[in-house]
PDB file of N, CA and C in Angstrom:
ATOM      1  N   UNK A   1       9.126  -2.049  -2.844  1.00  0.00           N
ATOM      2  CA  UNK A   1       7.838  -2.469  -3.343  1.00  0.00           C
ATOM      3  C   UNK A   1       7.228  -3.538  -2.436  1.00  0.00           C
ATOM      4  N   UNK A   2       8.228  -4.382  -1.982  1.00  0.00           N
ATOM      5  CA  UNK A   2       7.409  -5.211  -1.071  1.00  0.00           C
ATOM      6  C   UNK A   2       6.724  -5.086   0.212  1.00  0.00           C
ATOM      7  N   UNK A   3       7.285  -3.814   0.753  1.00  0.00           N
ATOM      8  CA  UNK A   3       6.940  -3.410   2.047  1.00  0.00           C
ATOM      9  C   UNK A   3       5.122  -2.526   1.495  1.00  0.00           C
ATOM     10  N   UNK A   4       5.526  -1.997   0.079  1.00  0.00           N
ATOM     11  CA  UNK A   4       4.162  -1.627   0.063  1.00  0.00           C
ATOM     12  C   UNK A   4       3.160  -2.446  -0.264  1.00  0.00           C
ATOM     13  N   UNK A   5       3.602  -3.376  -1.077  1.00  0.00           N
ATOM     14  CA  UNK A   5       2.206  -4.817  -1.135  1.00  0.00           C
ATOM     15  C   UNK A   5       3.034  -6.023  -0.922  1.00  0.00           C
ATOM     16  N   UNK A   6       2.914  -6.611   0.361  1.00  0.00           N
ATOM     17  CA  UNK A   6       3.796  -7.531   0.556  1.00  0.00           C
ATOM     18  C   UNK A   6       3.491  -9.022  -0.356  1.00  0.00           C
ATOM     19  N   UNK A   7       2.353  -8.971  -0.600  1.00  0.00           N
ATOM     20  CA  UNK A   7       1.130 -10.193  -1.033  1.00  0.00           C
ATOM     21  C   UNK A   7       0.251 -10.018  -1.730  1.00  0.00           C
ATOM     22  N   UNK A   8      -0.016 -10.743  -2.756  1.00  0.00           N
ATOM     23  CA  UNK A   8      -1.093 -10.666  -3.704  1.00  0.00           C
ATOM     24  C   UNK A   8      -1.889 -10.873  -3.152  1.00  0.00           C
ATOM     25  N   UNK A   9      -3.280 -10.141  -3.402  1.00  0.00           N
ATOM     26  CA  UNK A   9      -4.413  -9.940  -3.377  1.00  0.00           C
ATOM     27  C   UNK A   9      -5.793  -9.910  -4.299  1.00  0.00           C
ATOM     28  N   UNK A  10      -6.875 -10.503  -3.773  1.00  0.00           N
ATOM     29  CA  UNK A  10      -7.797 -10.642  -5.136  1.00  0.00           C
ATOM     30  C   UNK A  10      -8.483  -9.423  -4.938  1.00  0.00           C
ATOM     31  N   UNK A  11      -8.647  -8.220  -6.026  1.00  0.00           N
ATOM     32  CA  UNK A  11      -9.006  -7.276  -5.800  1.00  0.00           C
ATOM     33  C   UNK A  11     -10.771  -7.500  -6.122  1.00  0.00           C
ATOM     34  N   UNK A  12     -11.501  -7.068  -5.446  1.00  0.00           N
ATOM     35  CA  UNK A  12     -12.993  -6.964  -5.747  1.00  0.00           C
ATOM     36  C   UNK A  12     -13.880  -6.298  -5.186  1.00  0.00           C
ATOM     37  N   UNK A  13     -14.874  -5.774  -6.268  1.00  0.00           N
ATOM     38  CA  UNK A  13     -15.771  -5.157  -5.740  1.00  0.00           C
ATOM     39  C   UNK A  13     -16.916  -4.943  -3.965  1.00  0.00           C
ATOM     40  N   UNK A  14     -16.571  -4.143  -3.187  1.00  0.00           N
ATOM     41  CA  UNK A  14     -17.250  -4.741  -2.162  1.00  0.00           C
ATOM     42  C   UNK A  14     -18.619  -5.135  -1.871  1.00  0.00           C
ATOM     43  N   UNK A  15     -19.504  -4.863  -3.279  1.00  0.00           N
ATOM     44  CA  UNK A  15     -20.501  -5.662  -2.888  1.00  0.00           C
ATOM     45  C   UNK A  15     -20.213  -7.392  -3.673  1.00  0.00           C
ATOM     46  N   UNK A  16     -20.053  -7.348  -4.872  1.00  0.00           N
ATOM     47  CA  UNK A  16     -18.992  -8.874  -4.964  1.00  0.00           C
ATOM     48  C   UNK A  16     -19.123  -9.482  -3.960  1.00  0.00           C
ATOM     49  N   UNK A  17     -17.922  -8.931  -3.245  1.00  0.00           N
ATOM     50  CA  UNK A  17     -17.904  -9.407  -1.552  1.00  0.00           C
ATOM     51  C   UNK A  17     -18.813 -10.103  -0.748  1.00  0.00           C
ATOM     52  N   UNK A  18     -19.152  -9.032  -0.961  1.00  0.00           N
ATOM     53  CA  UNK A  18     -20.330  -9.290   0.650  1.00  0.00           C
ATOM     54  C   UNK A  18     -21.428 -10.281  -0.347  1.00  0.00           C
ATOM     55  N   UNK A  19     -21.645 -10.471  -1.224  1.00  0.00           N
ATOM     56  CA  UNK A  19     -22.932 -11.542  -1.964  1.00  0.00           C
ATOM     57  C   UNK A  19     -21.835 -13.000  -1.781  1.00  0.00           C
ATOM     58  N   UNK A  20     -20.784 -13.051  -1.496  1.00  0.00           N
ATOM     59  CA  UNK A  20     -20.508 -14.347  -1.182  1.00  0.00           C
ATOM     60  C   UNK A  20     -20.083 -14.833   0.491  1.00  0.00           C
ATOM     61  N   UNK A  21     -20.283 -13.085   1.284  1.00  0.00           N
ATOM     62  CA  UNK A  21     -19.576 -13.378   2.465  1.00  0.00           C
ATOM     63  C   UNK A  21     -18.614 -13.149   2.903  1.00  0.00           C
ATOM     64  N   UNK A  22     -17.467 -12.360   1.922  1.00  0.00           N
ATOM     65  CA  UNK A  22     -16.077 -11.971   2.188  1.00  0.00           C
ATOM     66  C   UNK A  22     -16.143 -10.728   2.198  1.00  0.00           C
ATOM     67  N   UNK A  23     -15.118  -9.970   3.148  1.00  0.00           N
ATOM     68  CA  UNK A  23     -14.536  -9.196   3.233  1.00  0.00           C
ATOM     69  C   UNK A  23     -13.246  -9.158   3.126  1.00  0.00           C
ATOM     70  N   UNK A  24     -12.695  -7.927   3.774  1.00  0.00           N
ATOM     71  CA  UNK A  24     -11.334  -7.263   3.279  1.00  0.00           C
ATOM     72  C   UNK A  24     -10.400  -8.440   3.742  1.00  0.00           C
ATOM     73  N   UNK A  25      -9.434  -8.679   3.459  1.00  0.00           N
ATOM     74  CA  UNK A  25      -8.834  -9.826   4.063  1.00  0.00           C
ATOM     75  C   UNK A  25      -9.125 -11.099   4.409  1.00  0.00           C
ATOM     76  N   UNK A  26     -10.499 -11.737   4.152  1.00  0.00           N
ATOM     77  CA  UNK A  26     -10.395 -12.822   4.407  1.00  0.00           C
ATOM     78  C   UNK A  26      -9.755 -13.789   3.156  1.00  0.00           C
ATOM     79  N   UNK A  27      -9.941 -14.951   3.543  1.00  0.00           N
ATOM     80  CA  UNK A  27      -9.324 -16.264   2.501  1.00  0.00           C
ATOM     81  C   UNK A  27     -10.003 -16.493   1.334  1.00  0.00           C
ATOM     82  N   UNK A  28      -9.666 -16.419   0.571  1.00  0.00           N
ATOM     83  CA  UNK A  28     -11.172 -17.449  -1.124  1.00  0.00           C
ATOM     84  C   UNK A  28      -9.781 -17.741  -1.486  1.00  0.00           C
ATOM     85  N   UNK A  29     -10.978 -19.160  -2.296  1.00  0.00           N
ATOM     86  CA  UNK A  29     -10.440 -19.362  -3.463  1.00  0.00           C
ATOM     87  C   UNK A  29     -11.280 -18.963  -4.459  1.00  0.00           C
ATOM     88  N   UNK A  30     -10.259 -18.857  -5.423  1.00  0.00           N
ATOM     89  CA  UNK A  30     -10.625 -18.337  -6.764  1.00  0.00           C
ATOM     90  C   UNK A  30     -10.295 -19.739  -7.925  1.00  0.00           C
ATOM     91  N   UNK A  31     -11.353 -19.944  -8.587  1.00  0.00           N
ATOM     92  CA  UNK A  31     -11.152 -21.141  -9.172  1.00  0.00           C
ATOM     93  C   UNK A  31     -11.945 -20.913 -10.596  1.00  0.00           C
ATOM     94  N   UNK A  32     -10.734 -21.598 -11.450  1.00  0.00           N
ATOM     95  CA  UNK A  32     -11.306 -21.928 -13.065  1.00  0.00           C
ATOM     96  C   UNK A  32     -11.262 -23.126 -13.421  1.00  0.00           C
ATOM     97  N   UNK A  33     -11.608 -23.423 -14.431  1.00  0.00           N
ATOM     98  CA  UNK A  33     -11.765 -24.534 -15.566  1.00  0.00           C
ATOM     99  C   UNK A  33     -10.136 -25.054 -15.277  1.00  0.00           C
ATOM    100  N   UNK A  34      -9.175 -24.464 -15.218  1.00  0.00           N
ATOM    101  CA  UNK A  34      -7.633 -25.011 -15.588  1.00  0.00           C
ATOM    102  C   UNK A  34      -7.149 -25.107 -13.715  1.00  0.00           C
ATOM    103  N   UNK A  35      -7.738 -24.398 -12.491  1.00  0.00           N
ATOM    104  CA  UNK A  35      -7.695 -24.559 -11.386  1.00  0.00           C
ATOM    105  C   UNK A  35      -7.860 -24.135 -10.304  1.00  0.00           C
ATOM    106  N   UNK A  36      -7.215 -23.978  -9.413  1.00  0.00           N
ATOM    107  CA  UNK A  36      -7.327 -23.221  -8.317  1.00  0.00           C
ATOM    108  C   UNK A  36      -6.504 -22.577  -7.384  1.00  0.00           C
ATOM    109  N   UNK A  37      -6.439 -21.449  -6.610  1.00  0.00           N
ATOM    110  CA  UNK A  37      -5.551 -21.386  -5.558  1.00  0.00           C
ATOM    111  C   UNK A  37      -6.293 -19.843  -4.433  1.00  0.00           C
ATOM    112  N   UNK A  38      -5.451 -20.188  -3.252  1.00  0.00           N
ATOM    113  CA  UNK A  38      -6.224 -19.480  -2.237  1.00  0.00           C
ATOM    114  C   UNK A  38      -5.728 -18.204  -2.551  1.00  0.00           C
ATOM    115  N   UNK A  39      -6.254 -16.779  -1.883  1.00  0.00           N
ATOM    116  CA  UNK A  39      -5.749 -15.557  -2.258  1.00  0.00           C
ATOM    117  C   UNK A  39      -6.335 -14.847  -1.071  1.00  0.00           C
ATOM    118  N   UNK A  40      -5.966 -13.855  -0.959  1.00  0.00           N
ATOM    119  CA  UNK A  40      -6.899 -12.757   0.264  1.00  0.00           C
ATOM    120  C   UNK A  40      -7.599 -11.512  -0.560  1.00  0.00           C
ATOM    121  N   UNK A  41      -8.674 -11.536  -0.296  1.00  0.00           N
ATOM    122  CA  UNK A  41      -9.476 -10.500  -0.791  1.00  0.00           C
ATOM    123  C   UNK A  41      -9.093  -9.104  -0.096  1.00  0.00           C
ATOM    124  N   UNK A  42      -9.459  -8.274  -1.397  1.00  0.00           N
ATOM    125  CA  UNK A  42      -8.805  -6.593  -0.980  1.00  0.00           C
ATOM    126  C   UNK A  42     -10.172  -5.954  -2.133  1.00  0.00           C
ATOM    127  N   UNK A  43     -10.891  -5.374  -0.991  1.00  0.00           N
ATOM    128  CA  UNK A  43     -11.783  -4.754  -1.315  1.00  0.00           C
ATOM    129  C   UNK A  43     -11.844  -2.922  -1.678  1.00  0.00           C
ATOM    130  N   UNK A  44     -10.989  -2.681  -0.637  1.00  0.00           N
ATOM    131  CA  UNK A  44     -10.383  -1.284  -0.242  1.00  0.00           C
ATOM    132  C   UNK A  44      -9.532  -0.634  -1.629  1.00  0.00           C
ATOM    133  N   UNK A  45      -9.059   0.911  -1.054  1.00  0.00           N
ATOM    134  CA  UNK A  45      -7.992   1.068  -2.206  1.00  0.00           C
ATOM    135  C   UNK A  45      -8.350   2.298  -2.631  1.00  0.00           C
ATOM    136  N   UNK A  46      -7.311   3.028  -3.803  1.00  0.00           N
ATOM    137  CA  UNK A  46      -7.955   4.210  -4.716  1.00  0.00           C
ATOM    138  C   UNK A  46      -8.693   4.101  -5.822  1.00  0.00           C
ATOM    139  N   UNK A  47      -9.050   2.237  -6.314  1.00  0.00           N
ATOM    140  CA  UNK A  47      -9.335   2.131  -7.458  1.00  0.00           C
ATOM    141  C   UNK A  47     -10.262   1.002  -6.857  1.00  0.00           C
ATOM    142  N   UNK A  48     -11.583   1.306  -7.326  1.00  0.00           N
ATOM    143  CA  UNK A  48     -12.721   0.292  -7.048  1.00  0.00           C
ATOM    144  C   UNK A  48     -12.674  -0.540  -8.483  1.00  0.00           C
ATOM    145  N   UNK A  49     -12.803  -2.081  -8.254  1.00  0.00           N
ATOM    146  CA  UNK A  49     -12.919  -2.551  -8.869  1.00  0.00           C
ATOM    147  C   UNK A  49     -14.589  -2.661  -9.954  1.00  0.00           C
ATOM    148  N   UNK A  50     -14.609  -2.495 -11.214  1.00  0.00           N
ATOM    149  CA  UNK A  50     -15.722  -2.480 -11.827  1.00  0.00           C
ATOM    150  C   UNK A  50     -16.780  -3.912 -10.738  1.00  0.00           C
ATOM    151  N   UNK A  51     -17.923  -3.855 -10.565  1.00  0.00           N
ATOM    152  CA  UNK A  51     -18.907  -4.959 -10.603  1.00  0.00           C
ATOM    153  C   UNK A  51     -18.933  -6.100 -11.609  1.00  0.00           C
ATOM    154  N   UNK A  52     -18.426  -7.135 -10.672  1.00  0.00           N
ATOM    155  CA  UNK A  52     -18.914  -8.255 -11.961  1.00  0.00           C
ATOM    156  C   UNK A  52     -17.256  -8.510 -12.926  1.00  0.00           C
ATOM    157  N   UNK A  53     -16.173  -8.066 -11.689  1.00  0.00           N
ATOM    158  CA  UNK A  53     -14.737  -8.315 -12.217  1.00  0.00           C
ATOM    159  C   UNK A  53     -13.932  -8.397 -10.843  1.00  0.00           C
ATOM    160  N   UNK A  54     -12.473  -9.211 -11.471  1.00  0.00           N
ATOM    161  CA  UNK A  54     -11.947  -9.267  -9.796  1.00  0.00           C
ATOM    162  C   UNK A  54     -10.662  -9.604 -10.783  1.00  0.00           C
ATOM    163  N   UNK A  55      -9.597  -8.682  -9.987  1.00  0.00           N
ATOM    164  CA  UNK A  55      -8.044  -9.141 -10.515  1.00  0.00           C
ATOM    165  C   UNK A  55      -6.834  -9.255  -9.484  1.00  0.00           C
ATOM    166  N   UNK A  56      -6.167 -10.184  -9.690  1.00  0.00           N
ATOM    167  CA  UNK A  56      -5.591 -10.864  -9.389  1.00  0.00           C
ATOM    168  C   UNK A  56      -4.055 -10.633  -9.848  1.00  0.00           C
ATOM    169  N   UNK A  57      -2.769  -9.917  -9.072  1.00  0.00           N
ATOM    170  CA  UNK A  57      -1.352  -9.590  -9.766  1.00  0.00           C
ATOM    171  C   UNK A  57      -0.558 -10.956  -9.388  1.00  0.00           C
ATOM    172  N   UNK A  58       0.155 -10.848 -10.501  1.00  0.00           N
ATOM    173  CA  UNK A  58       1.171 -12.201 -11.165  1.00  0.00           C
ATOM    174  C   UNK A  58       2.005 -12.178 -10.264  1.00  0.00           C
ATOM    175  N   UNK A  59       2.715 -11.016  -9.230  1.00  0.00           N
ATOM    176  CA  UNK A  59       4.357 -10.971  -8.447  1.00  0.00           C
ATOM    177  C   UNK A  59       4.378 -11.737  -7.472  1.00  0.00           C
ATOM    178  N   UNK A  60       3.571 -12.132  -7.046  1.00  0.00           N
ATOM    179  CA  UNK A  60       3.201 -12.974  -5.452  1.00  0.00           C
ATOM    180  C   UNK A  60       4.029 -14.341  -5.764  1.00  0.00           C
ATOM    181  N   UNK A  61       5.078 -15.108  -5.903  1.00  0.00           N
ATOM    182  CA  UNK A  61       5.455 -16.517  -6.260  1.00  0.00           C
ATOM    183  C   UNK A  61       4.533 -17.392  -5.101  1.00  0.00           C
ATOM    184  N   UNK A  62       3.659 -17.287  -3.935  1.00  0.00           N
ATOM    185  CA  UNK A  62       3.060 -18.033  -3.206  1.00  0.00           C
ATOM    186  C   UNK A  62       1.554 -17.996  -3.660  1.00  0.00           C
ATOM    187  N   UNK A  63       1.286 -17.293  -5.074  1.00  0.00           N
ATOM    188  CA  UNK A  63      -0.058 -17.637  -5.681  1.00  0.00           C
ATOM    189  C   UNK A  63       0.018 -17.973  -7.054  1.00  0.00           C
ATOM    190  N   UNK A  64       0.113 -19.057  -7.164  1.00  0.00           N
ATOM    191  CA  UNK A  64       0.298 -19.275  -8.592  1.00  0.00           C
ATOM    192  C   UNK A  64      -0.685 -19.103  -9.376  1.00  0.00           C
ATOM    193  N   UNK A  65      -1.332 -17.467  -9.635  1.00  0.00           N
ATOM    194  CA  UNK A  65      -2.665 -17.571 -10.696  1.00  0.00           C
ATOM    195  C   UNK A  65      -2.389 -17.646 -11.713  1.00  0.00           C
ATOM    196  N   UNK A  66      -1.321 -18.548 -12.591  1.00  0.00           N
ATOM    197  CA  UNK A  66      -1.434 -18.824 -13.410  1.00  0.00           C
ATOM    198  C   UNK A  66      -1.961 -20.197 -13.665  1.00  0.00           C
ATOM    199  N   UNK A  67      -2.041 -21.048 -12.611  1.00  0.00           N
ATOM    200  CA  UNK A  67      -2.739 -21.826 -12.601  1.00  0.00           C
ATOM    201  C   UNK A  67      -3.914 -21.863 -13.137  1.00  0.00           C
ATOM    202  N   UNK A  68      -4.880 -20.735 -12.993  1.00  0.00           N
ATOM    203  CA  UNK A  68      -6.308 -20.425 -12.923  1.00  0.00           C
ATOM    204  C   UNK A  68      -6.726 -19.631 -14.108  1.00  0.00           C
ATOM    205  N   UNK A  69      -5.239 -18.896 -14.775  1.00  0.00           N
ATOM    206  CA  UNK A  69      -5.584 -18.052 -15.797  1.00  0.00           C
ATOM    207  C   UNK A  69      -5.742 -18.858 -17.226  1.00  0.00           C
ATOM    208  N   UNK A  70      -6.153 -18.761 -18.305  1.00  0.00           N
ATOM    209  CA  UNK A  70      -6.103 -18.902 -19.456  1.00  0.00           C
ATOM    210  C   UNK A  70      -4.323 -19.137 -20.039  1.00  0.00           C
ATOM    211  N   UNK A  71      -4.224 -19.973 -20.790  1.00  0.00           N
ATOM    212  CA  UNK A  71      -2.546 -20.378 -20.858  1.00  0.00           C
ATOM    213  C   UNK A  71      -2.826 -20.051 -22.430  1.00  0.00           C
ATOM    214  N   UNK A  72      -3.709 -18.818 -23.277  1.00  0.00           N
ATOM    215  CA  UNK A  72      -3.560 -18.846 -24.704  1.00  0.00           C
ATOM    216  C   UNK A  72      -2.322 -17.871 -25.008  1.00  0.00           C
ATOM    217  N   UNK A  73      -1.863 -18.048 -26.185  1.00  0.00           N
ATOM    218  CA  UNK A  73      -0.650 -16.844 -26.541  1.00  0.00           C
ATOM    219  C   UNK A  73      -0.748 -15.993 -27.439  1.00  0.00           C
ATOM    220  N   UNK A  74      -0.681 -14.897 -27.823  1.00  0.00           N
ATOM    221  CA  UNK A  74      -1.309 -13.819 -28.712  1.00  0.00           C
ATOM    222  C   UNK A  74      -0.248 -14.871 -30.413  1.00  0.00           C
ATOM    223  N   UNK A  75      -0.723 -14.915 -31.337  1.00  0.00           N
ATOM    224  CA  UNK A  75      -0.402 -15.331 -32.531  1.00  0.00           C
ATOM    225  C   UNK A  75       0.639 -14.557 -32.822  1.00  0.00           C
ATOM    226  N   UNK A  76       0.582 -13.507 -32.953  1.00  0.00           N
ATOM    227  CA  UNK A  76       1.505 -12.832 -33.509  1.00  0.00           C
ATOM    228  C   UNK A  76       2.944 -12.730 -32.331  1.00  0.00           C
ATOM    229  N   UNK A  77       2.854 -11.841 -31.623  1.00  0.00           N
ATOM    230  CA  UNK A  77       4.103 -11.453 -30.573  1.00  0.00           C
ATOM    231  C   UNK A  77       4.417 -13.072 -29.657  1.00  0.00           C
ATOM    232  N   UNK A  78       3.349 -14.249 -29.883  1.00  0.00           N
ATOM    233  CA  UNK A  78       3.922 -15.138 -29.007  1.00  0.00           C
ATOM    234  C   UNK A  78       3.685 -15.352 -27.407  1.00  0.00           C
ATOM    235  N   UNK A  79       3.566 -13.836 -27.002  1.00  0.00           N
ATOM    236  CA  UNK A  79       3.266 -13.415 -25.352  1.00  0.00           C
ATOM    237  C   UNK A  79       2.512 -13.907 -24.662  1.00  0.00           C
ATOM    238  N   UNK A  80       2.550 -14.949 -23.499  1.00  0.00           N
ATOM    239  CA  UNK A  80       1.177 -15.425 -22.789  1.00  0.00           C
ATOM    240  C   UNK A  80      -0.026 -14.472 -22.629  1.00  0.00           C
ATOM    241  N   UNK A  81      -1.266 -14.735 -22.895  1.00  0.00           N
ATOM    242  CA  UNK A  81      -2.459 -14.065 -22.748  1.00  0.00           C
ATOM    243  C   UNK A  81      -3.009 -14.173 -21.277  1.00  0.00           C
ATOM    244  N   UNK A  82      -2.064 -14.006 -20.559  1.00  0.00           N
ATOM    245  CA  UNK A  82      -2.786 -14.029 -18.806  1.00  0.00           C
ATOM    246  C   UNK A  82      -3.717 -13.037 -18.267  1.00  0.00           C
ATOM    247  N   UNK A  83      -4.340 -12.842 -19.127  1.00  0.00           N
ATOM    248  CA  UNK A  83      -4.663 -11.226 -18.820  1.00  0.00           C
ATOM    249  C   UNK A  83      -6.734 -11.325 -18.329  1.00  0.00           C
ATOM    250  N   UNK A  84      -7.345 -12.472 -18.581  1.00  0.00           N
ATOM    251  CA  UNK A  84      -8.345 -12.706 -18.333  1.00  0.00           C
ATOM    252  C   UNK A  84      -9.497 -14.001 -18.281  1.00  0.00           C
ATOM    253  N   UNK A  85     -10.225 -14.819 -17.594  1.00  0.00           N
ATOM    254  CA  UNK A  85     -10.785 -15.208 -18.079  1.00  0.00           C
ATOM    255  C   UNK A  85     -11.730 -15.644 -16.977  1.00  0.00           C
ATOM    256  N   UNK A  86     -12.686 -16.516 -16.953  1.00  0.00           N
ATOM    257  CA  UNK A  86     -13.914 -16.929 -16.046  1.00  0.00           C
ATOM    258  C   UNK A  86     -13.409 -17.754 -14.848  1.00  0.00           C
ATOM    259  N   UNK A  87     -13.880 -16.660 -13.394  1.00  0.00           N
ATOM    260  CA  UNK A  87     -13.943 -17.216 -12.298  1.00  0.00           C
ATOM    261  C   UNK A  87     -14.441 -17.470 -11.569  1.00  0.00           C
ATOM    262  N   UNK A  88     -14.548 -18.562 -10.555  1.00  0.00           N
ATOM    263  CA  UNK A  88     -15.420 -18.144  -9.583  1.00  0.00           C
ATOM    264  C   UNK A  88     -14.769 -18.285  -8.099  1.00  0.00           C
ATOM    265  N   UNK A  89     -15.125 -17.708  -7.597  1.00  0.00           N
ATOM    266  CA  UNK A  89     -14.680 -17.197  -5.886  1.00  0.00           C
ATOM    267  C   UNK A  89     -15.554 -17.262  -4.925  1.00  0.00           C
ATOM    268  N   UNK A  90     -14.995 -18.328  -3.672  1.00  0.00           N
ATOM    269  CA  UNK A  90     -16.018 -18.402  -2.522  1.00  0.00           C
ATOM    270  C   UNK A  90     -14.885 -18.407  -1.412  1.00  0.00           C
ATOM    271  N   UNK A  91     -15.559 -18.492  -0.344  1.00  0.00           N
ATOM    272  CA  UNK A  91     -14.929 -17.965   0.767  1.00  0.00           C
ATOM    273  C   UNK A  91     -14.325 -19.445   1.224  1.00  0.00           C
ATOM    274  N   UNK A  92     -12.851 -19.548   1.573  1.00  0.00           N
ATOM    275  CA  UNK A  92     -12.158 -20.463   1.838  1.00  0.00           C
ATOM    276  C   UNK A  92     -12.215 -21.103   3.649  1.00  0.00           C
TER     277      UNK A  92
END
């Protein structure tokens, strides 16, 4: 698995992109209310990201987006709710 994604990546739409200046691989940060951290944008792929969304996978230990994510826990099962919340991203 690692040889096929060695590194997390912020996945996003390529016009997203290009309205802040980034392309495939360059640097952003991605930053919330709780923080920040750098990531490489991945525009490419079999799955275009919707407009007006950008995600970000947990396996990378050299991106801590949990920093940046929402720290709520579902009531019932307990389970961290990492699963979404308001960002913003500019070119690093």
């Amino acid at each position: 698995m690692h040889r096929a994604v060695p590194a997390a990546v912020l996945w996003m739409h390529p016009e997203d992109a290009a309205e802040r200046d980034l392309q495939r691989n360059d640097l952003a940060w991605i930053e919330s209310r709780r923080g920040r951290v750098q990531i490489r944008i991945e525009t490419g792929g079999r799955n275009t990201m919707p407009k007006g969304t950008v995600y970000a996978p947990f396996f990378d230990e050299g991106v801590f987006i949990n920093k940046v994510a929402i720290d709520a826990a579902c009531p019932i099962s307990k389970e961290p709710d990492f699963k979404k919340c308001a960002v913003k991203v500019v070119k690093a």
